[in-house]
Protein backbone atom coordinates (compact mmCIF):
# COMPACT_ATOMS: atom_id res chain seq x y z
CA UNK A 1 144.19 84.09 100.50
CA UNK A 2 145.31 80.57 99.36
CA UNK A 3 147.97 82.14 96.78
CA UNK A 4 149.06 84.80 99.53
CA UNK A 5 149.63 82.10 101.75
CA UNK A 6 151.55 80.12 99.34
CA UNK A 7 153.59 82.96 98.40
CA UNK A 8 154.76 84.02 101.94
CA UNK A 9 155.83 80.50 102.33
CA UNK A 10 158.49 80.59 99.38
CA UNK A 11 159.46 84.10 100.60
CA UNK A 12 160.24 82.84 104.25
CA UNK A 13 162.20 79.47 102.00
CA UNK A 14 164.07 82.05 100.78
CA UNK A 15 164.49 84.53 103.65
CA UNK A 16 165.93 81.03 105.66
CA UNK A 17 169.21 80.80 103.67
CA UNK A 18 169.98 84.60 104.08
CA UNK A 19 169.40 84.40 107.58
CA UNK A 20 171.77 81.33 107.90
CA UNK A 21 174.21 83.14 106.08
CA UNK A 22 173.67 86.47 107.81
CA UNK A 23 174.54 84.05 111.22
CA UNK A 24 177.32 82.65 109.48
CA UNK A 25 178.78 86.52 109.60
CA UNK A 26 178.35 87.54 112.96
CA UNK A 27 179.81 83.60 114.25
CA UNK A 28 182.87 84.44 111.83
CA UNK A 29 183.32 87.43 114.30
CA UNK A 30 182.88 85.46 117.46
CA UNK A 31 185.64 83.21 115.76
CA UNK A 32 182.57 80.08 115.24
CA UNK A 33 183.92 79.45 111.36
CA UNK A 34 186.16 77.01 112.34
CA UNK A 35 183.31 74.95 114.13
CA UNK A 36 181.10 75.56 110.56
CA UNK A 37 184.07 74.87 108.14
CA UNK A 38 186.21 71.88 109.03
């Protein structure tokens, strides 16, 4: 269970940054990229 739970911890480090991005996407449609980018 120890490894599992190790595992599932580098797979949510990794989901993070995709789901940043994915937000980075839909704010570029509401126009929120030029709050992110200066």
């Amino acid at each position: 269970m120890g490894r599992a739970a190790v595992a599932s911890l580098h797979i949510v480090e990794e989901d993070t940054p995709v789901t940043l991005s994915s937000a980075k996407c839909k704010r570029r449609d509401d126009g929120g990229s030029r709050e992110q980018r200066p």
